[in-house]
C-alpha atoms as a PDB file:
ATOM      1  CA  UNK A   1       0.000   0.000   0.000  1.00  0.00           C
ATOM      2  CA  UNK A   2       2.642   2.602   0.938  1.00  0.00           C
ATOM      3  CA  UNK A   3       4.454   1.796  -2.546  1.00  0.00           C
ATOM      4  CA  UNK A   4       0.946   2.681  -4.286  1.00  0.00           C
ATOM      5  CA  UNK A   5       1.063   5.502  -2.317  1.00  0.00           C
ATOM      6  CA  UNK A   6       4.829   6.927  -3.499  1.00  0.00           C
ATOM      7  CA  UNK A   7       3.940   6.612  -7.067  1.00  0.00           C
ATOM      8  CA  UNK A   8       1.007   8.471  -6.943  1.00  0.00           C
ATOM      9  CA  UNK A   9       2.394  11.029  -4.656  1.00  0.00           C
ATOM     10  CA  UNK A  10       6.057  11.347  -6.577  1.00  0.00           C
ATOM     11  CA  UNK A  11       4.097  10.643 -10.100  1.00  0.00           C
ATOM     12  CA  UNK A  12       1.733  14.263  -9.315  1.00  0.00           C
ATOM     13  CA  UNK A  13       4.583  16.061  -7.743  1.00  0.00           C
ATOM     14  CA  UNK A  14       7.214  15.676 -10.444  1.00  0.00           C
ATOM     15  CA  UNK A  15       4.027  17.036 -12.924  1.00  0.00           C
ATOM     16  CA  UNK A  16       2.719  20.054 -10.996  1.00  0.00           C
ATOM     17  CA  UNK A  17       6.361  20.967  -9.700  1.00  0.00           C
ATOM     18  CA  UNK A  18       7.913  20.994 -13.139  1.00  0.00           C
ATOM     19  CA  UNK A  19       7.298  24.435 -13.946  1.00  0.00           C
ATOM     20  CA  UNK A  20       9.376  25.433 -11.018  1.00  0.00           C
ATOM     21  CA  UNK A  21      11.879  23.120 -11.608  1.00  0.00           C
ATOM     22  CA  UNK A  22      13.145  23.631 -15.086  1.00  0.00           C
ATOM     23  CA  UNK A  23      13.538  27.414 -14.322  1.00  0.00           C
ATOM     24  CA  UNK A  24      15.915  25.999 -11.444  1.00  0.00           C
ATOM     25  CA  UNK A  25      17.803  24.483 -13.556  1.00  0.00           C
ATOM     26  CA  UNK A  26      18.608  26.803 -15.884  1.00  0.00           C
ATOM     27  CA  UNK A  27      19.345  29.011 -12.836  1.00  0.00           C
ATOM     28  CA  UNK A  28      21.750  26.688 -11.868  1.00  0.00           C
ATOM     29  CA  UNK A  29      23.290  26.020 -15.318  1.00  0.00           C
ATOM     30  CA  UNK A  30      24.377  29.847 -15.345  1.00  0.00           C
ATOM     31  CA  UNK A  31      25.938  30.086 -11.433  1.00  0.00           C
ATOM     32  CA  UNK A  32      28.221  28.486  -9.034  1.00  0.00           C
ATOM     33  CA  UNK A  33      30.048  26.005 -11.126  1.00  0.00           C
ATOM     34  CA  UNK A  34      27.164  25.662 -13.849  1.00  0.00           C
ATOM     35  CA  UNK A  35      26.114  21.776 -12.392  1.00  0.00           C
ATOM     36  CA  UNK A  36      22.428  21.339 -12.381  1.00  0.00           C
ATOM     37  CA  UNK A  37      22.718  17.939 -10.170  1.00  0.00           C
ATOM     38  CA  UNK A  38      24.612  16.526  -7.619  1.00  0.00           C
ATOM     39  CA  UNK A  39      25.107  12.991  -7.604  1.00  0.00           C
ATOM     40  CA  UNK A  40      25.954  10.625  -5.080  1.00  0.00           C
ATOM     41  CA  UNK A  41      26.309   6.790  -3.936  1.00  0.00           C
ATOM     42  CA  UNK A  42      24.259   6.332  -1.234  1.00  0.00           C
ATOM     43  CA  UNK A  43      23.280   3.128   0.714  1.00  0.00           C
ATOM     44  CA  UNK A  44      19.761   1.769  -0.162  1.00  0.00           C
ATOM     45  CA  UNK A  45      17.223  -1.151   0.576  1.00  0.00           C
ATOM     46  CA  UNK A  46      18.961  -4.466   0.961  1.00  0.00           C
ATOM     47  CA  UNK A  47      22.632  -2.291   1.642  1.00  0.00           C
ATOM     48  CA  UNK A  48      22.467  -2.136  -2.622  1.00  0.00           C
ATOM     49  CA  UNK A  49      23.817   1.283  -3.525  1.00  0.00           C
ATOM     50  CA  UNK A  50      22.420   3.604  -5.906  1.00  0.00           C
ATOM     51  CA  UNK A  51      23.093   7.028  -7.501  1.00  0.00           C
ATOM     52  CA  UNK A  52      21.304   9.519  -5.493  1.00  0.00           C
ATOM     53  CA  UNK A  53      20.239  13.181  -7.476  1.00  0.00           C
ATOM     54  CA  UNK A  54      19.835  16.542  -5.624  1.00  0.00           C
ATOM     55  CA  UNK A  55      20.291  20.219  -7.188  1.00  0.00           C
ATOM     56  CA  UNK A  56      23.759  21.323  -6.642  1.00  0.00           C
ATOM     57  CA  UNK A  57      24.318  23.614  -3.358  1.00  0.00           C
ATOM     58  CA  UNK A  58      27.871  22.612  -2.631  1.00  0.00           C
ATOM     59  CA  UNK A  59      30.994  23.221  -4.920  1.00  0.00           C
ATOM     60  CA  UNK A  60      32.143  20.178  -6.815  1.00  0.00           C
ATOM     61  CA  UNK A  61      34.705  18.733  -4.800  1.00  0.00           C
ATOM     62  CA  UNK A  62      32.421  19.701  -1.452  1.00  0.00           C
ATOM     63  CA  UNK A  63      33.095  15.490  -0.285  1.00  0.00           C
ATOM     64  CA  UNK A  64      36.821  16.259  -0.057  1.00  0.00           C
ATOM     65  CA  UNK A  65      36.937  19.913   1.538  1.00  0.00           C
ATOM     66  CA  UNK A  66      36.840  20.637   5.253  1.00  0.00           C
ATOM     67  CA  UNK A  67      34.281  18.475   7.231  1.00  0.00           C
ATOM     68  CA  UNK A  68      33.776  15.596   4.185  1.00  0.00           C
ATOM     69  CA  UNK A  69      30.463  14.492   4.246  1.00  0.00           C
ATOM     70  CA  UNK A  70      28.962  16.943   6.954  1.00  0.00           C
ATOM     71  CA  UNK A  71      27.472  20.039   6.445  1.00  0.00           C
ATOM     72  CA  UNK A  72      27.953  22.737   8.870  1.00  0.00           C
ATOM     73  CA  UNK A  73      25.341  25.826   8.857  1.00  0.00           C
ATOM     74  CA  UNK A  74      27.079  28.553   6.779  1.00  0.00           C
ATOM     75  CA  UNK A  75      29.274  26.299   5.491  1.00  0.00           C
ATOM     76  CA  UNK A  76      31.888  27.510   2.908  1.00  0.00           C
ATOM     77  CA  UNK A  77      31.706  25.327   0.648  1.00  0.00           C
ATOM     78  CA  UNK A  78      27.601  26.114  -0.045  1.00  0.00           C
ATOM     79  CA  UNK A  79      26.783  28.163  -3.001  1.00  0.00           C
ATOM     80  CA  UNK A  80      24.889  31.341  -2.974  1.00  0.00           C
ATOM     81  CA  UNK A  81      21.780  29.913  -4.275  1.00  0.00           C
ATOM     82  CA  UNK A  82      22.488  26.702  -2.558  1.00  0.00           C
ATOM     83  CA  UNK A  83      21.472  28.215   1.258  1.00  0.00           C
ATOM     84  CA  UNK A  84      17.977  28.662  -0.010  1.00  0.00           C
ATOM     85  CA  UNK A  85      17.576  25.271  -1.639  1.00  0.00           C
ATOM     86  CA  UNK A  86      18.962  23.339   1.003  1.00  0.00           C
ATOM     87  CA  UNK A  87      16.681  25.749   3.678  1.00  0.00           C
ATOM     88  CA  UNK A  88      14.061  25.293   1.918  1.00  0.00           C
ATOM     89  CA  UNK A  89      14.642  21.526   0.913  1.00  0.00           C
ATOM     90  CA  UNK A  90      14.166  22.603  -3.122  1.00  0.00           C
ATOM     91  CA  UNK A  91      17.533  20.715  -3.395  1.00  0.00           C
ATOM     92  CA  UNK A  92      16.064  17.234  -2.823  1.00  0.00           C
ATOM     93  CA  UNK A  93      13.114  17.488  -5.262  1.00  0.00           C
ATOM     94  CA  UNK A  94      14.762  15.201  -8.340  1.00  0.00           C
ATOM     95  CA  UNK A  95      14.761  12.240  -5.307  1.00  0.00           C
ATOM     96  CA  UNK A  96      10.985  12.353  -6.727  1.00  0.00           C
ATOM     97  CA  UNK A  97      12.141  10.302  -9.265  1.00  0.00           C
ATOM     98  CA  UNK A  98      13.812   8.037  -7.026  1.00  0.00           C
ATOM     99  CA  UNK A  99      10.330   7.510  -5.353  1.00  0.00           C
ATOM    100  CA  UNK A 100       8.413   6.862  -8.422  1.00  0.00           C
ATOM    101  CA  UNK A 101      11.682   4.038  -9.648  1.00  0.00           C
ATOM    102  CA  UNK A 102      11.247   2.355  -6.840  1.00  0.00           C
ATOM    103  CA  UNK A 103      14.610   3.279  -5.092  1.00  0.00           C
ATOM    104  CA  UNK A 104      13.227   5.273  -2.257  1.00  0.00           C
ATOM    105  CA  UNK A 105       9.940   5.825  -0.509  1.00  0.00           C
ATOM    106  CA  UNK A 106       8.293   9.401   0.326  1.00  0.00           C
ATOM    107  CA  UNK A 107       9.103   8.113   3.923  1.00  0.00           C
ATOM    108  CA  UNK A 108      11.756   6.483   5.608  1.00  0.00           C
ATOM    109  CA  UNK A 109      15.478   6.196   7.179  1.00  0.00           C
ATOM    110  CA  UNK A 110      17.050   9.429   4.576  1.00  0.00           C
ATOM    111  CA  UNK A 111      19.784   7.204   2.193  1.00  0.00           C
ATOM    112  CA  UNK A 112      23.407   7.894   3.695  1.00  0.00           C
ATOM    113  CA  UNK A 113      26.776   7.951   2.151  1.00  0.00           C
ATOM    114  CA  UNK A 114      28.572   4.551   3.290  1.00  0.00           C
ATOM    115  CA  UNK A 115      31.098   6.515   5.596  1.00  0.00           C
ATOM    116  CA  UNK A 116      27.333   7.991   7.281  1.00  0.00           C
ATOM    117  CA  UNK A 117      25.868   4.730   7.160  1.00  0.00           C
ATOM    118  CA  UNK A 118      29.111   2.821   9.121  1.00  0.00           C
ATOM    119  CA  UNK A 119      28.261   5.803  12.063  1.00  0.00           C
ATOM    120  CA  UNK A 120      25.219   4.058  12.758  1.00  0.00           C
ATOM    121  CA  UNK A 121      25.592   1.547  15.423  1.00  0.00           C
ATOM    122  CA  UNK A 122      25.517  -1.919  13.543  1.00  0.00           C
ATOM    123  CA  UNK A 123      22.169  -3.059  14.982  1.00  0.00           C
ATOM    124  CA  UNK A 124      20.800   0.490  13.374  1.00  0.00           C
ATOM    125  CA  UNK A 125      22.309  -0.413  10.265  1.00  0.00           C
ATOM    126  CA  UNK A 126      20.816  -4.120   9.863  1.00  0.00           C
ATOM    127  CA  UNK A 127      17.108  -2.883  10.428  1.00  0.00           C
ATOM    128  CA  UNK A 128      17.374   0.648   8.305  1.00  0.00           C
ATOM    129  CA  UNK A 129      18.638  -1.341   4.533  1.00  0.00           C
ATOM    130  CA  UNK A 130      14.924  -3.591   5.210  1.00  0.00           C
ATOM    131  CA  UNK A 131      13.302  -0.634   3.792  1.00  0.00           C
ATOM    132  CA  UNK A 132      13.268   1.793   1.352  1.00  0.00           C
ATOM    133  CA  UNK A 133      15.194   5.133   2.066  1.00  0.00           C
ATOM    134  CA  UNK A 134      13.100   7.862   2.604  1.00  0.00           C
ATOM    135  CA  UNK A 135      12.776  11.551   1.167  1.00  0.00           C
ATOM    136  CA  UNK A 136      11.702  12.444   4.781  1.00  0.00           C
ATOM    137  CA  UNK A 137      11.296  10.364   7.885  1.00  0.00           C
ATOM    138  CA  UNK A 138      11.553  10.184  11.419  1.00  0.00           C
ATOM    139  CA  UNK A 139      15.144  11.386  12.255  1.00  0.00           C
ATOM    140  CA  UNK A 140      14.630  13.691   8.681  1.00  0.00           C
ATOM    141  CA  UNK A 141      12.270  15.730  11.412  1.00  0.00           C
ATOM    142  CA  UNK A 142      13.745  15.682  14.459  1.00  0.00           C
ATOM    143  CA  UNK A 143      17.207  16.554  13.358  1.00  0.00           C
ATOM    144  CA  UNK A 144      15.806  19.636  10.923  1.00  0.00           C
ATOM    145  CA  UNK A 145      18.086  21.587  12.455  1.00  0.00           C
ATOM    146  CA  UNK A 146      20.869  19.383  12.485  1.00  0.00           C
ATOM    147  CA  UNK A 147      23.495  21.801  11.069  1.00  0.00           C
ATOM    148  CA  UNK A 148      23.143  24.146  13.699  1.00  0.00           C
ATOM    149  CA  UNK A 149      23.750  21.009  16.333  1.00  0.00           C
ATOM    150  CA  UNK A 150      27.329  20.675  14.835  1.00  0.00           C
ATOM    151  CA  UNK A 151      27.689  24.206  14.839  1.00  0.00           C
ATOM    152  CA  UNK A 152      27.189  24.315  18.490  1.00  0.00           C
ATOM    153  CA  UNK A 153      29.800  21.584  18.887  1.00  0.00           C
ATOM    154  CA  UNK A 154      33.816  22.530  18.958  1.00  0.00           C
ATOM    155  CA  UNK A 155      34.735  18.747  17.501  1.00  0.00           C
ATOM    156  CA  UNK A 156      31.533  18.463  15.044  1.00  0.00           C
ATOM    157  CA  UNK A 157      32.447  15.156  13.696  1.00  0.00           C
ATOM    158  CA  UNK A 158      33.313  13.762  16.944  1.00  0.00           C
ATOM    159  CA  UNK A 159      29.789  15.144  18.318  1.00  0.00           C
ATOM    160  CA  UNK A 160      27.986  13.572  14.169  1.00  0.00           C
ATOM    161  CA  UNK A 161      29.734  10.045  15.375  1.00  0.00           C
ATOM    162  CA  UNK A 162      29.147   9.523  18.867  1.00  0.00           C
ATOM    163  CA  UNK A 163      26.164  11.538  19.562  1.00  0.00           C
ATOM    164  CA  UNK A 164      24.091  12.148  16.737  1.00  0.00           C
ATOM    165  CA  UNK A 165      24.051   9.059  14.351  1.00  0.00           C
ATOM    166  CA  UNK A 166      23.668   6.335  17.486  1.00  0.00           C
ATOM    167  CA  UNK A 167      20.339   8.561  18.361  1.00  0.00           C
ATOM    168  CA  UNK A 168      19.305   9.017  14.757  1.00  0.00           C
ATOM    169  CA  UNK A 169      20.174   5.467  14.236  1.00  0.00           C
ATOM    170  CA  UNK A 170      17.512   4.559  17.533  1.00  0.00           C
ATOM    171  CA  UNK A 171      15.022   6.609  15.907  1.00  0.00           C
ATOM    172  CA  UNK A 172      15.543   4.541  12.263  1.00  0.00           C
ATOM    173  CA  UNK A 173      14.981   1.196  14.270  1.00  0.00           C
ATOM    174  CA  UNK A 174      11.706   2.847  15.841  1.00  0.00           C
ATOM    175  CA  UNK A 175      10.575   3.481  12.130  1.00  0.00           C
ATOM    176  CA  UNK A 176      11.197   0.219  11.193  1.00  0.00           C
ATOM    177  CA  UNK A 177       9.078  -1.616  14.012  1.00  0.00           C
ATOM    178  CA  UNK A 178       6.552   1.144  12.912  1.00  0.00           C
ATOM    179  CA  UNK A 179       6.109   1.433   9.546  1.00  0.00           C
ATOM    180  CA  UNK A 180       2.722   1.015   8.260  1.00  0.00           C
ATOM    181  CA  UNK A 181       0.185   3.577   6.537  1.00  0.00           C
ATOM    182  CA  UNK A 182      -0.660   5.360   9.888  1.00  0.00           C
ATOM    183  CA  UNK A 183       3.110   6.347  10.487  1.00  0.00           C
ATOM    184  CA  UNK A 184       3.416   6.656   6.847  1.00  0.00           C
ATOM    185  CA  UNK A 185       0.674   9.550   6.412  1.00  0.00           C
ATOM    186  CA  UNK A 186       1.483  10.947  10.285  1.00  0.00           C
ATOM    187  CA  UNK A 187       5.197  11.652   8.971  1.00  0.00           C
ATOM    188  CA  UNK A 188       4.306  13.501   5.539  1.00  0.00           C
ATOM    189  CA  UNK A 189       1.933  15.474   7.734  1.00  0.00           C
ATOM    190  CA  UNK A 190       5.056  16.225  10.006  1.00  0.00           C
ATOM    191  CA  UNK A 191       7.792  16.801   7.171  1.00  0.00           C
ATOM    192  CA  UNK A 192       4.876  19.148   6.082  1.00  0.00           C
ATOM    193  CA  UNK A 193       4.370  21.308   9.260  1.00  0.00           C
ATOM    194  CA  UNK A 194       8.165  21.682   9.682  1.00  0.00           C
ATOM    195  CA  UNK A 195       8.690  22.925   6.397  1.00  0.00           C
ATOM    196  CA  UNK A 196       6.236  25.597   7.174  1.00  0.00           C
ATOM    197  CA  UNK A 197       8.342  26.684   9.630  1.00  0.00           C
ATOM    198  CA  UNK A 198       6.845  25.375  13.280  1.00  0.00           C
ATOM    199  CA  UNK A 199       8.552  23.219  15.457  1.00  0.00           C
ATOM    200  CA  UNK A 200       9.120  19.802  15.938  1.00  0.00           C
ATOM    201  CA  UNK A 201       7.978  18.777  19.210  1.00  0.00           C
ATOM    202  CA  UNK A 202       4.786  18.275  17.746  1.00  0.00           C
ATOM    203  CA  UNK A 203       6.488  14.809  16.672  1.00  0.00           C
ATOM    204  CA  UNK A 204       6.692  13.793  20.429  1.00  0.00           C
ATOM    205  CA  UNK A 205       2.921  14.121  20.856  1.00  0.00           C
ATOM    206  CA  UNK A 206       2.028  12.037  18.016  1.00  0.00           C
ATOM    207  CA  UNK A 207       4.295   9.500  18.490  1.00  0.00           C
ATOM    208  CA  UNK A 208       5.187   9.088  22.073  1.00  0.00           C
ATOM    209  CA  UNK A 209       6.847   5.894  22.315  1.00  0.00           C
ATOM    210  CA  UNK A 210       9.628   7.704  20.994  1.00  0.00           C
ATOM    211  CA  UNK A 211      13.446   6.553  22.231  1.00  0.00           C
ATOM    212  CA  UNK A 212      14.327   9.495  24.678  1.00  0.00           C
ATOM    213  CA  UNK A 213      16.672  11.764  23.260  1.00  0.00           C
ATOM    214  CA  UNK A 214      20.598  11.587  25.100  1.00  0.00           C
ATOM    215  CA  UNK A 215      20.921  14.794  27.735  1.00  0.00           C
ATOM    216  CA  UNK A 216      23.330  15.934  24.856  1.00  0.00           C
ATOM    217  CA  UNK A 217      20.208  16.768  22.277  1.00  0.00           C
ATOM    218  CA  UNK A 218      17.779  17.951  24.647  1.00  0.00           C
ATOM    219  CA  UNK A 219      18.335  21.692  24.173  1.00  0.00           C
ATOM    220  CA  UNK A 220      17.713  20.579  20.636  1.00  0.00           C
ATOM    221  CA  UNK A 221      14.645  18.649  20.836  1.00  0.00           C
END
């Protein structure tokens, strides 16, 4: 049901969005460094990699400059339109057509990078590759602000590895023991009211058998 679900969903989207997004990429064409897409292995269903598309918001050789693979808020290596897409999420739009392939799902665990994926705690990693990777999900919400978290933190990669990933990780297993249409629907309502700007504690009072958060992310939650 949830797969009937993504098609439809990703199938309308990529139609009625299209008019915004073939401006974008001419937009892009012209700036930065004149790449429309960003591609990238990431770790899918069954541990299979595949070649994950977003719009380009981070110079070229981004994966091999300063922090690697994690994104700090104001980070240098962003490009001037590429604040507003990632802000905004514009930048992960062509992962519609991931949805409608069949390589993701409108909701799950969000596809990491194998060096991300290894920072999960192995037990994390064994339940998140039974499903799809997700456009949004659970630890999508609750870590919206997750680039101001390793701002915060004087050793952000330390604080990514040891703090951050084993929770989001926790959160990934939840889904997994969860998934089914009612968390489905109650997460694209969520990814919906956090893109509008309000908070996310809202998640906590829909779904309040939650794992508690580690005394290091409460500020943030």
């Amino acid at each position: 049901m949830q797969r009937f679900f993504d098609v439809v969903f990703s199938g309308i989207a990529l139609v009625l969005l299209s008019p915004l997004l073939l401006p974008l990429m001419l937009i892009l064409r012209v700036t930065g460094e004149g790449e429309i897409f960003f591609p990238q292995n990431r770790v899918g269903r069954g541990g299979k990699h595949f070649k994950l598309f977003k719009f380009a918001t981070m110079l070229k050789d981004s994966p091999n400059m300063g922090t690697g693979s994690v994104t700090l808020k104001n980070d240098p290596r962003v490009l001037p339109i590429g604040g507003f897409l990632r802000k905004t999420k514009i930048n992960e739009l062509p992962q519609l057509i991931h949805i409608f392939n069949g390589d993701m799902s409108v909701i799950g665990p969000r596809p990491q990078t194998q060096r991300c994926f290894y920072a999960f705690p192995p037990s994390s990693q064994n339940e998140i590759i039974k499903v799809r990777p997700g456009l949004s999900g659970i630890g999508s919400i609750i870590f919206r602000d997750e680039e101001d978290m390793m701002c915060a933190n004087n050793d952000p990669e330390k604080f990514y590895d040891e703090i951050v990933m084993p929770y989001k990780g926790s959160l990934e297993n939840w889904y997994v023991s969860h998934q089914n249409i009612a968390s489905y629907f109650g997460l694209i309502g969520l990814t919906i009211w956090v893109m509008l700007g309000f908070s996310s504690g809202l998640v906590w009072k829909l779904f309040k058998d939650l794992p508690p958060p580690p005394k290091e992310l409460d500020k943030w939650m």
